[in-house]
Protein backbone atom coordinates (compact mmCIF):
# COMPACT_ATOMS: atom_id res chain seq x y z
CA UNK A 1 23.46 -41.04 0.81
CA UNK A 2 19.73 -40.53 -0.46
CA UNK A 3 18.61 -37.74 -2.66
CA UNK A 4 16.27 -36.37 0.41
CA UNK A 5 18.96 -36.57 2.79
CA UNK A 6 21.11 -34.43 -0.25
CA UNK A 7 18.60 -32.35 -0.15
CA UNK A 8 18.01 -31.66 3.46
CA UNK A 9 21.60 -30.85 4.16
CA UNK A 10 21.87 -28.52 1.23
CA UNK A 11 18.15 -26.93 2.49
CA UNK A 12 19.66 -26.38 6.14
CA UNK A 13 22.58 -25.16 4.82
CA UNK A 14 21.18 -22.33 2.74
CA UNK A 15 18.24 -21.84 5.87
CA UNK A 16 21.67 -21.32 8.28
CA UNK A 17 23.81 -19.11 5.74
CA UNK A 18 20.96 -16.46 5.78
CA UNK A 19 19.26 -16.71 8.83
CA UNK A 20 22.61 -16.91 10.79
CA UNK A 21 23.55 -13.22 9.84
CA UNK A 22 23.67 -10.86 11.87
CA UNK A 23 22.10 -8.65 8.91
CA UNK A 24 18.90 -11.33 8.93
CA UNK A 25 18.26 -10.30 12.74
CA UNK A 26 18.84 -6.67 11.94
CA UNK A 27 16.27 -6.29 8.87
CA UNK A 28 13.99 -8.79 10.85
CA UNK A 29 13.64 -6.18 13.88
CA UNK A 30 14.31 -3.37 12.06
CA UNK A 31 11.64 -3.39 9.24
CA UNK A 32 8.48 -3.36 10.99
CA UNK A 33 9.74 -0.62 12.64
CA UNK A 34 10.73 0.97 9.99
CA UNK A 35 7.08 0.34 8.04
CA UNK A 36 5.15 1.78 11.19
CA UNK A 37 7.67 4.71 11.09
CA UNK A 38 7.02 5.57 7.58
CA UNK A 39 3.60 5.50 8.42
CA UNK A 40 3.86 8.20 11.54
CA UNK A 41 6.21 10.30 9.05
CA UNK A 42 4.57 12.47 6.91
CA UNK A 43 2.56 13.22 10.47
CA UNK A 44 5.76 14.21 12.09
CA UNK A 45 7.26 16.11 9.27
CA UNK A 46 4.04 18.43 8.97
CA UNK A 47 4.53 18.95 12.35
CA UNK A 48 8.27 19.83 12.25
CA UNK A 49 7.64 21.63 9.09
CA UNK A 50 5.58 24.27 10.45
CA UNK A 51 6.49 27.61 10.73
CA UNK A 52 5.69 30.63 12.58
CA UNK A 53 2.27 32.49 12.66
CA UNK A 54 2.17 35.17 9.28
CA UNK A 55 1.17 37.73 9.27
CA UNK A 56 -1.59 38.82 6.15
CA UNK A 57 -3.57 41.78 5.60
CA UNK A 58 -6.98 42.48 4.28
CA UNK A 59 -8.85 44.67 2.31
CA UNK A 60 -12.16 44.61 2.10
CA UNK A 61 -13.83 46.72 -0.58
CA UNK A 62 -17.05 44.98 -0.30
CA UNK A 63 -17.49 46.29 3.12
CA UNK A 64 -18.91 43.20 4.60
CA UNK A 65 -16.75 40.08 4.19
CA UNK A 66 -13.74 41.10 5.83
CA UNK A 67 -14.71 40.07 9.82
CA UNK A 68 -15.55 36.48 8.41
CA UNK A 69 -12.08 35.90 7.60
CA UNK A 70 -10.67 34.57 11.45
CA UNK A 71 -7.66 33.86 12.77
CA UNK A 72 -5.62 30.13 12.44
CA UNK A 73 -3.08 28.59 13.55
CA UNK A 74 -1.06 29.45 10.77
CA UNK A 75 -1.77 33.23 9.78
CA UNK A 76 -3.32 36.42 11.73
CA UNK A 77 -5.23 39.16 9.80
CA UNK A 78 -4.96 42.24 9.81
CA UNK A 79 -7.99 44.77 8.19
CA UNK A 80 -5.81 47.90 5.95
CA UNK A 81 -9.19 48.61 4.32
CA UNK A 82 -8.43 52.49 4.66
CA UNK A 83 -5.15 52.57 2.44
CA UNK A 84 -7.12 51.15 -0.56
CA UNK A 85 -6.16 49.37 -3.22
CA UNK A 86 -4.08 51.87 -5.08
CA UNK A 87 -1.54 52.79 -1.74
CA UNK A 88 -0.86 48.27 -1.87
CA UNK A 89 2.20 48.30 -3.48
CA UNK A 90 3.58 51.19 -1.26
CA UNK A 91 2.47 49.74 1.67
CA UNK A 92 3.79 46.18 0.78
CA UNK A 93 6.96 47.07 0.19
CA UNK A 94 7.09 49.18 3.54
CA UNK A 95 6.21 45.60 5.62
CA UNK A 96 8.97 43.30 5.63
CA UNK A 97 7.05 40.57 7.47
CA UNK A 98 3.82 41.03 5.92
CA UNK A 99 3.61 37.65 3.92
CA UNK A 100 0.77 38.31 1.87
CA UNK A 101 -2.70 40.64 1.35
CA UNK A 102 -6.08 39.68 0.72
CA UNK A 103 -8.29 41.77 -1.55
CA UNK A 104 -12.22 40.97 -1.48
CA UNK A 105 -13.75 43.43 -4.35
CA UNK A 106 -16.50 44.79 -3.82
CA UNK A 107 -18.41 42.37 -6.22
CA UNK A 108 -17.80 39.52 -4.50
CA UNK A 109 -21.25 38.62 -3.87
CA UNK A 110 -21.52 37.79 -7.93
CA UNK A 111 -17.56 36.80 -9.12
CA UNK A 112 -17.10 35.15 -6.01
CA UNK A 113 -13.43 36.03 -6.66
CA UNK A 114 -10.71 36.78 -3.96
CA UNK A 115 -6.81 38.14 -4.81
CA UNK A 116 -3.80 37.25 -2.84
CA UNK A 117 -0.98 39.23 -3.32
CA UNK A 118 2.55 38.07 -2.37
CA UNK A 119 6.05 38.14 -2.41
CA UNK A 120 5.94 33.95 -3.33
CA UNK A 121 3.77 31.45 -4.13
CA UNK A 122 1.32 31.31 -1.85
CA UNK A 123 0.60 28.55 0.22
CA UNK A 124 -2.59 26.58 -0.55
CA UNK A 125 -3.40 26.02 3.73
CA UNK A 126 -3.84 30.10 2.82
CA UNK A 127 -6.16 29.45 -0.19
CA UNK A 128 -8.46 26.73 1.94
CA UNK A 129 -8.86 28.89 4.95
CA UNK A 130 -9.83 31.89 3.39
CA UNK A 131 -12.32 29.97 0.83
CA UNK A 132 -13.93 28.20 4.32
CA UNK A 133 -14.33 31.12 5.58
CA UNK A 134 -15.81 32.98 2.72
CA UNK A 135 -18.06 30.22 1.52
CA UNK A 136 -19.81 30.02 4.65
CA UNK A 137 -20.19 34.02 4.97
CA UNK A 138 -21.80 34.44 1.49
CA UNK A 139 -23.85 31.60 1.58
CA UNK A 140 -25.69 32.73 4.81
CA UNK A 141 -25.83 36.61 3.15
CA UNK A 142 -27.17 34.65 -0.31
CA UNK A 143 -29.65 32.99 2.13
CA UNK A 144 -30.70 36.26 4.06
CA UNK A 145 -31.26 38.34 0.60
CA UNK A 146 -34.45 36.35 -0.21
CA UNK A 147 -36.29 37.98 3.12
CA UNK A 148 -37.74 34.57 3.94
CA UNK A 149 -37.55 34.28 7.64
CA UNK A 150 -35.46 31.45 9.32
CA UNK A 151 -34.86 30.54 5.71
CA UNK A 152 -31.35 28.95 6.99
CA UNK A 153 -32.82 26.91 9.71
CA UNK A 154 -35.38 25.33 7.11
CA UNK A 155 -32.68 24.41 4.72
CA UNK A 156 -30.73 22.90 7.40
CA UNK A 157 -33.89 20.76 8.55
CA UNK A 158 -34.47 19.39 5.51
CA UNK A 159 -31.03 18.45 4.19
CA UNK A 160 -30.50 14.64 4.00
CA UNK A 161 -27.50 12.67 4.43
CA UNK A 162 -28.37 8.76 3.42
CA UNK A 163 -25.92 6.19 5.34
CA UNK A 164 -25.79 2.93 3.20
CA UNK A 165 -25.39 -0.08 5.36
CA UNK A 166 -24.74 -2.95 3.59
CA UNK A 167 -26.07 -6.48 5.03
CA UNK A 168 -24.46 -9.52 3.66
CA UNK A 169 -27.09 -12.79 3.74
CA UNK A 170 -24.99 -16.10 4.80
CA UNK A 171 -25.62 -19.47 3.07
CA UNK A 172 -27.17 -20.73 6.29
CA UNK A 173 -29.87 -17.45 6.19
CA UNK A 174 -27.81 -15.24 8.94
CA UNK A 175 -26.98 -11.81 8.45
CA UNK A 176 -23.82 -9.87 9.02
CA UNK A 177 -22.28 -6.29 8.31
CA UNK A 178 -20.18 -5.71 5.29
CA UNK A 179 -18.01 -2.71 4.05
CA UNK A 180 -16.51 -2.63 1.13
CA UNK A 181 -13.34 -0.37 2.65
CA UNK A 182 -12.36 -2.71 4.76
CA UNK A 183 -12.55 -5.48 2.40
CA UNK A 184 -10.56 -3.15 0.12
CA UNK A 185 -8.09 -2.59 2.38
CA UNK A 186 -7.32 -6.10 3.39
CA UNK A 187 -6.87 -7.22 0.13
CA UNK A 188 -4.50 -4.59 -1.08
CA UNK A 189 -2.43 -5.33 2.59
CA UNK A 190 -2.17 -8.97 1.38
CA UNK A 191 -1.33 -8.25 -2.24
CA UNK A 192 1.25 -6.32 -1.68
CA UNK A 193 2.67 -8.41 0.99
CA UNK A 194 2.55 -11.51 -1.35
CA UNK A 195 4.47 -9.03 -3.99
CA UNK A 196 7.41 -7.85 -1.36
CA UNK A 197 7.65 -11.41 -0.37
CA UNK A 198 7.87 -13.18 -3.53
CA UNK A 199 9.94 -10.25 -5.02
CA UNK A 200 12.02 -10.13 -2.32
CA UNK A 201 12.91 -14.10 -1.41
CA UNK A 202 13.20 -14.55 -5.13
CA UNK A 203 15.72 -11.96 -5.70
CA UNK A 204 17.68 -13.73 -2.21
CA UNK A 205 17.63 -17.06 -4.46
CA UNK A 206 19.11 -15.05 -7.52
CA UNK A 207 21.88 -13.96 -5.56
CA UNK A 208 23.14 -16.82 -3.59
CA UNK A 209 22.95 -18.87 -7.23
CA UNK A 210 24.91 -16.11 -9.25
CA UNK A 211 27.33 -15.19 -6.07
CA UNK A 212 27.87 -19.50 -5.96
CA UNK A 213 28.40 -19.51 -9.88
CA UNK A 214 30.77 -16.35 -9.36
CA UNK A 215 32.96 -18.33 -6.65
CA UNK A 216 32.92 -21.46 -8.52
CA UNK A 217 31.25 -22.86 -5.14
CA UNK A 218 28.86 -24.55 -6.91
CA UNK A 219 31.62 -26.56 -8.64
CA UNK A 220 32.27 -28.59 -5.63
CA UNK A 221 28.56 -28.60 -4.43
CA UNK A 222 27.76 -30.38 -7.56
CA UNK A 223 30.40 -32.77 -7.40
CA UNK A 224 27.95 -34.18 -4.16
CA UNK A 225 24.98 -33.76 -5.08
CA UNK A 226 22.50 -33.75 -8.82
CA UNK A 227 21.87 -29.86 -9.79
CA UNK A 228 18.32 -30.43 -9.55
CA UNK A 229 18.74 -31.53 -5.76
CA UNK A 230 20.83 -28.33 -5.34
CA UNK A 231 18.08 -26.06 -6.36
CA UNK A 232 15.39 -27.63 -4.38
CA UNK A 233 17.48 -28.05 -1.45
CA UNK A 234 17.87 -23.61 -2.57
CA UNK A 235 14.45 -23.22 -3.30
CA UNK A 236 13.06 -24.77 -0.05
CA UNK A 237 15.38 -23.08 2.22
CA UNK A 238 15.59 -20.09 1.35
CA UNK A 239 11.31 -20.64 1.71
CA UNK A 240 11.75 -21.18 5.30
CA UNK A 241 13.49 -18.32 5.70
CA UNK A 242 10.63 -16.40 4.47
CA UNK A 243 8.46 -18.17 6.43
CA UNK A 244 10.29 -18.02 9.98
CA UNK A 245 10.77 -14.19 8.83
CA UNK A 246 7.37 -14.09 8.30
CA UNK A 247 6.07 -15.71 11.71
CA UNK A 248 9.02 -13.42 13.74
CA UNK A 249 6.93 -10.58 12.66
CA UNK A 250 3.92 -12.25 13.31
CA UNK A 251 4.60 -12.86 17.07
CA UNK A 252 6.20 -8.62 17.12
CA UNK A 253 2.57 -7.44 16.33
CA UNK A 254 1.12 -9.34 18.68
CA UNK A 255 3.23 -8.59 21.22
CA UNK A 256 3.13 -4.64 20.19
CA UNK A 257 -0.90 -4.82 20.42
CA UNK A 258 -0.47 -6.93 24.08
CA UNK A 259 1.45 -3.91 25.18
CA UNK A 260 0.35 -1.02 23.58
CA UNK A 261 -3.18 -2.17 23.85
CA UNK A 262 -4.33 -1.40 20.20
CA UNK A 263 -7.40 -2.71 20.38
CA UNK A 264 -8.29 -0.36 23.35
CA UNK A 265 -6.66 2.42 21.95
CA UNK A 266 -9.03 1.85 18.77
CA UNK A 267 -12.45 1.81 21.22
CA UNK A 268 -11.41 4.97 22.62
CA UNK A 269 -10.63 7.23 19.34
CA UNK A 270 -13.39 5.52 16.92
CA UNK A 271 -11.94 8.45 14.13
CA UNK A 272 -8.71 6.25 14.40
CA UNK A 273 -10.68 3.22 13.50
CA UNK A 274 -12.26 5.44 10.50
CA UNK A 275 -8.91 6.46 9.34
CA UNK A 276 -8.18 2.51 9.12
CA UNK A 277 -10.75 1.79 7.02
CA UNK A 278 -9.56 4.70 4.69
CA UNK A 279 -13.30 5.53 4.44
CA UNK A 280 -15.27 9.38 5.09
CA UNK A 281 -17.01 8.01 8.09
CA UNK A 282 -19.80 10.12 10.30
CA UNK A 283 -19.40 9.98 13.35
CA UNK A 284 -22.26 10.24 15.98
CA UNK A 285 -21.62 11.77 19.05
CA UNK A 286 -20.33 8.67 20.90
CA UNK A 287 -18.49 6.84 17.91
CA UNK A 288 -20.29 3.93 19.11
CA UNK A 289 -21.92 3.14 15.78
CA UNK A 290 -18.56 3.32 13.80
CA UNK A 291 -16.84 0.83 16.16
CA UNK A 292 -19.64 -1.45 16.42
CA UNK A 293 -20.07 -1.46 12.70
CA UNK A 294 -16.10 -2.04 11.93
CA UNK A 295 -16.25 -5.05 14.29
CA UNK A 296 -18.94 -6.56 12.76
CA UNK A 297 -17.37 -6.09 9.20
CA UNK A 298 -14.59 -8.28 10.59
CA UNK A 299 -16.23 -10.44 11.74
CA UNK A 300 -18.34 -11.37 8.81
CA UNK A 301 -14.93 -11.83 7.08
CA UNK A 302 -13.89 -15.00 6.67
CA UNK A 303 -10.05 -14.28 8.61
CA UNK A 304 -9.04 -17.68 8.85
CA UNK A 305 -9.95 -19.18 5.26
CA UNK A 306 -8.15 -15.86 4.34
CA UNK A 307 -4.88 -16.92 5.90
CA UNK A 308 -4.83 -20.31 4.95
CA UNK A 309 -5.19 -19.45 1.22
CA UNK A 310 -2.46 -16.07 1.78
CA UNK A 311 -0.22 -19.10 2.58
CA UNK A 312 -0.92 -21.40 -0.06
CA UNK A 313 -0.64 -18.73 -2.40
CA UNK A 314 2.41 -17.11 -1.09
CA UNK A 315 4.00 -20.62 -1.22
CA UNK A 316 3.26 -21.26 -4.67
CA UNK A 317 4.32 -18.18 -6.12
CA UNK A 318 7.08 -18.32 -4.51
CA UNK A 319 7.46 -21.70 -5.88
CA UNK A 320 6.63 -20.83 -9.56
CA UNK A 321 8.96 -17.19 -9.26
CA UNK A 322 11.74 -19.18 -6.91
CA UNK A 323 12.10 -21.78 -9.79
CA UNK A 324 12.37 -19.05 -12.67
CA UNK A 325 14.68 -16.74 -10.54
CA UNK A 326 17.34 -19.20 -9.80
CA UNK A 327 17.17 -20.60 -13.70
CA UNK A 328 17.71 -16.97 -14.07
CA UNK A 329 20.90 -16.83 -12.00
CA UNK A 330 22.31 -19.64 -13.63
CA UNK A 331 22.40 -18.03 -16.82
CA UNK A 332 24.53 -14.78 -15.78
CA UNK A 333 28.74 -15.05 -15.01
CA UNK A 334 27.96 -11.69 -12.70
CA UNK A 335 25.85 -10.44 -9.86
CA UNK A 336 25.87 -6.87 -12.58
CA UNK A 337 24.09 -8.72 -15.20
CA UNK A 338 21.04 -10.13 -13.22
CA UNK A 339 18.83 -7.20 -13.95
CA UNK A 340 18.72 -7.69 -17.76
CA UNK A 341 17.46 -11.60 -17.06
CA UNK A 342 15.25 -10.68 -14.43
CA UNK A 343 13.55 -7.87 -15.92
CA UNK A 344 11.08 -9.83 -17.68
CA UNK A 345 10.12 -11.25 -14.21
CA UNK A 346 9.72 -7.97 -12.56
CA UNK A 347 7.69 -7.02 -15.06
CA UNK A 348 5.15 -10.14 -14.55
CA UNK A 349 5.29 -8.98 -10.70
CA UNK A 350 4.77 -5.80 -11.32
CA UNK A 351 1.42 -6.18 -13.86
CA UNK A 352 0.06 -8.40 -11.43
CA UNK A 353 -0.01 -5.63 -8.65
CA UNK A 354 -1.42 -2.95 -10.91
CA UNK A 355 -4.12 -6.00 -12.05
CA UNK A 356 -4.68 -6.67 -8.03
CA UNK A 357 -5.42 -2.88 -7.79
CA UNK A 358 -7.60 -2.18 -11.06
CA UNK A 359 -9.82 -5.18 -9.80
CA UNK A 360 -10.72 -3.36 -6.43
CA UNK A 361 -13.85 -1.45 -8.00
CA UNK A 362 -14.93 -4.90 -9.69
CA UNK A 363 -13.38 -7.94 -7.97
CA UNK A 364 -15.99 -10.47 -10.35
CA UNK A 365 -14.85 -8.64 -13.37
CA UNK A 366 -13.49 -10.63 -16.46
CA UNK A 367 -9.73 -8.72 -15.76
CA UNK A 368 -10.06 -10.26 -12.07
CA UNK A 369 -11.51 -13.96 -12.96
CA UNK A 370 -8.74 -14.48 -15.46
CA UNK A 371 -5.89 -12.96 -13.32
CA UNK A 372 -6.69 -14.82 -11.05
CA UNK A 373 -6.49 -18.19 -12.96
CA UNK A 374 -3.42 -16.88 -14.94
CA UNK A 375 -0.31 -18.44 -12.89
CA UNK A 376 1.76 -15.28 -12.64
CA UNK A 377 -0.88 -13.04 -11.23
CA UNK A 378 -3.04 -15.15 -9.14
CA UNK A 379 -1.26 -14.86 -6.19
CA UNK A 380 -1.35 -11.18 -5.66
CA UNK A 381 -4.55 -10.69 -7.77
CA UNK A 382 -6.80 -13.75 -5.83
CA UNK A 383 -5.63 -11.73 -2.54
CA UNK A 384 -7.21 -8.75 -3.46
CA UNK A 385 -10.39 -10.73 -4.16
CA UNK A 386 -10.48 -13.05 -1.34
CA UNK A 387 -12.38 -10.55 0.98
CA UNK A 388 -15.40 -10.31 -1.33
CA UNK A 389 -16.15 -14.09 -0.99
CA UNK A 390 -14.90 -15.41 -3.92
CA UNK A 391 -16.87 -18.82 -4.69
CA UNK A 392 -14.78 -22.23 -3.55
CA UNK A 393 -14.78 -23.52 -6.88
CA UNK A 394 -12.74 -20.67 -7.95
CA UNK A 395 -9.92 -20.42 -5.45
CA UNK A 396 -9.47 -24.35 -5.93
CA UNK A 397 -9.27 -24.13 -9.52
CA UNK A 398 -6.79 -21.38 -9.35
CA UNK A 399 -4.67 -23.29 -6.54
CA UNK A 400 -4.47 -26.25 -8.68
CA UNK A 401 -3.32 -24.45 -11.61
CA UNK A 402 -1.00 -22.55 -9.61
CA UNK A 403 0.86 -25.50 -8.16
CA UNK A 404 0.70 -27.37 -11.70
CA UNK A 405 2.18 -24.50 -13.57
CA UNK A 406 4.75 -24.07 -10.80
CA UNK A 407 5.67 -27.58 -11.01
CA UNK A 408 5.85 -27.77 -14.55
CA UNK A 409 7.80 -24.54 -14.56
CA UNK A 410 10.14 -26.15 -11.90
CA UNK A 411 11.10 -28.78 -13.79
CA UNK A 412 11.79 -26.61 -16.82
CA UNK A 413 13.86 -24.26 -14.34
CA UNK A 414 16.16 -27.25 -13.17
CA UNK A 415 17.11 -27.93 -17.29
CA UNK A 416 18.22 -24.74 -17.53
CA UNK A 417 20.14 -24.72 -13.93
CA UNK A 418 21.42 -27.79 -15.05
CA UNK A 419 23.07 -26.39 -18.16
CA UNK A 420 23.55 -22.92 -17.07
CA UNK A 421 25.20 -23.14 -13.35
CA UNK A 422 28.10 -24.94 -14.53
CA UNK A 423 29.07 -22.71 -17.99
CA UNK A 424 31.26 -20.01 -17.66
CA UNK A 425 32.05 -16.70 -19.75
CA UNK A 426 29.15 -17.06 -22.26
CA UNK A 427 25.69 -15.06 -23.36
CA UNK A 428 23.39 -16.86 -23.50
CA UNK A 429 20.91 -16.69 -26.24
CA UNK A 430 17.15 -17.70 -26.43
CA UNK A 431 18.45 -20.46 -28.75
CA UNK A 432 20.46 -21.70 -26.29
CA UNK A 433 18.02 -22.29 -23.80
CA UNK A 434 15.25 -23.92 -26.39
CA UNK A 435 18.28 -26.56 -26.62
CA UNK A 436 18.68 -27.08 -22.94
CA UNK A 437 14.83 -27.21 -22.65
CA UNK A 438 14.32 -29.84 -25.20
């Protein structure tokens, strides 16, 4: 039997011993839904976690602030003015649901200071309402005291609010729309999907190699087949399980925006599309503008280039961490004592996240152009720059380093699977795998 044909039977086999669980399916279906309901949760929970309508009183010593302060949705007020400051106490202790009082002093107008008094900590959707309210009261009495008439309606007039639109010029002359929010947020979406993927299929190859090591499995695997064609065969298939996970979820969003009608959804409420872009947004009167403008900013972006280098990068960091992740689980007698070798690797995913998101101010920085050379962190970091039209020479460069070092580190990975799958009740030490390296 050939070494490919070794190999494709081991690949298949480790494809079909994940993908054939009914847990696979389960996750599969059950974490996009799970990621769109985390994102509709803190929504819900503010709405289960409100309570009923308090009740608050006011005193107004100033003798003029008091009917600015209006009723919410949250808390009704109630003017005591007439008991006066010193009768409070008294009077709060008399009011079991009286949640809280509001004294304005009477020099308002120069401390700009208010007091809440309460029982508890009071709540800060308290502290913004009654500040709105206020600020907007004194600053049209502050406006009135200078006798100027329709003082307010000139200062209105002649404040200016400057919308930046940024035009990006194409190498072929053209121009098209650009936001830097968007681009933002595409990037971090495909960093951090490169770092849950590559975390997460690398720590499936960890397991299956120290659970096989733990059962003596691999004992009898190796007695068909070279070690090194074992951990391609593990390598590559447990790849295509990230891959076909990968397009399952694929075809479930486009099937959710078919029926659900995103898109439309997105035309009709433009402040949704603002929310999206994570940006303060003004609106006109239509929300024509914003929509037109978001469109355009995807369209100027280069999607499919994008997608074609989130997949070569995905697959060779997956490649380069896949290698060093099953070396890793050769190395440990128990499933317990993988955290200690993979720790160091964690800690290479993790920096290159918090490098992907310190380069979103400055994605042509030095911190970005030599993360995104560096073999460990150019797959997450190049993601987060890919939006901003990094130059060809660049992602090329970085690709071919990428696949070099994760070759290179491959076949320094299969020594130490070599040596380390088939050894039994040891620690390892860093001498021992300098030996097995050389």
């Amino acid at each position: 039997m050939s070494s490919m044909k070794r190999i494709s039977i081991i690949l298949w086999r480790e494809f079909l011993a994940i993908a054939g669980k009914k847990t696979f399916i389960v996750t599969t279906i059950l974490i996009p839904v799970i990621s769109i309901a985390c994102l509709g949760l803190p929504f819900l929970m503010s709405k289960i976690n409100t309570g009923d309508t308090e009740a608050v009183a006011i005193v107004d010593e100033s003798g003029r602030y008091g009917a600015a302060i209006t009723d919410s949705d949250d808390f009704r007020f109630h003017d005591i003015t007439p008991i006066g400051v010193d009768g409070l106490k008294e009077f709060y202790n008399n009011q079991e649901n009286l949640y809280a009082i509001v004294v304005i002093p009477a020099g308002i107008d120069s401390t700009l200071n208010v007091s809440v008094i309460s029982r508890n900590a009071v709540r800060t959707s308290l502290q913004q309402h009654l500040a709105k309210c206020l600020d907007d009261t004194i600053t049209q009495a502050r406006i009135a005291s200078y006798g100027i008439p329709q003082l307010d309606k000139i200062m209105e007039e002649s404040r200016a609010e400057v919308q930046v639109n940024c035009i990006k010029w194409d190498e072929d002359g053209s121009e098209s729309q650009s936001n830097a929010d968007v681009a933002s947020l595409i990037g971090l979406v495909l960093a951090f999907l490169t770092y849950m993927f590559v975390m997460m299929y690398g720590a499936m190859i960890l397991t299956s190699v120290s659970e096989e090591k733990t059962n003596r499995i691999v004992e009898v695997m190796v007695s068909c087949c070279r070690p090194i064609e074992l951990l391609i065969g593990k390598i590559v298939g447990v790849g295509l399980v990230g891959l076909a996970q990968i397009a399952i979820w694929v075809v479930l969003l486009g099937i959710a925006s078919a029926v659900f009608g995103l898109g439309t959804v997105l035309s009709a409420d433009p402040s949704l599309v603002a929310q999206a872009q994570g940006a303060n947004v003004m609106l006109d009167s239509t929300g024509s503008e914003t929509v037109d403008t978001f469109i355009q900013t995807i369209a100027s972006i280069n999607i499919t280039g994008i997608v074609v280098c989130f997949i070569l990068y995905f697959l060779g960091g997956y490649w380069l961490y896949g290698s060093l992740f099953a070396a890793a689980g050769s190395m440990v007698d128990q499933p317990n004592e993988s955290s200690q070798v993979t720790m160091p690797l964690m800690m290479f995913l993790v920096f290159a996240l918090w490098a992907g998101l310190a380069c979103i101010d400055n994605p042509d920085g030095q911190l970005a152009w030599w993360c995104s050379m560096i073999p460990f962190t150019s797959p997450i970091v190049m993601m987060v720059r890919l939006p901003y039209d990094v130059a060809l020479w660049e992602v090329v460069l970085s690709v071919v380093i990428l696949y070099a070092s994760a070759f290179g580190i491959a076949i320094l990975a299969a020594k130490i699977y070599r040596k380390g799958i088939l050894l039994y009740g040891k620690k390892f030490a860093w001498k021992d795998i300098m030996t097995w390296l050389k």
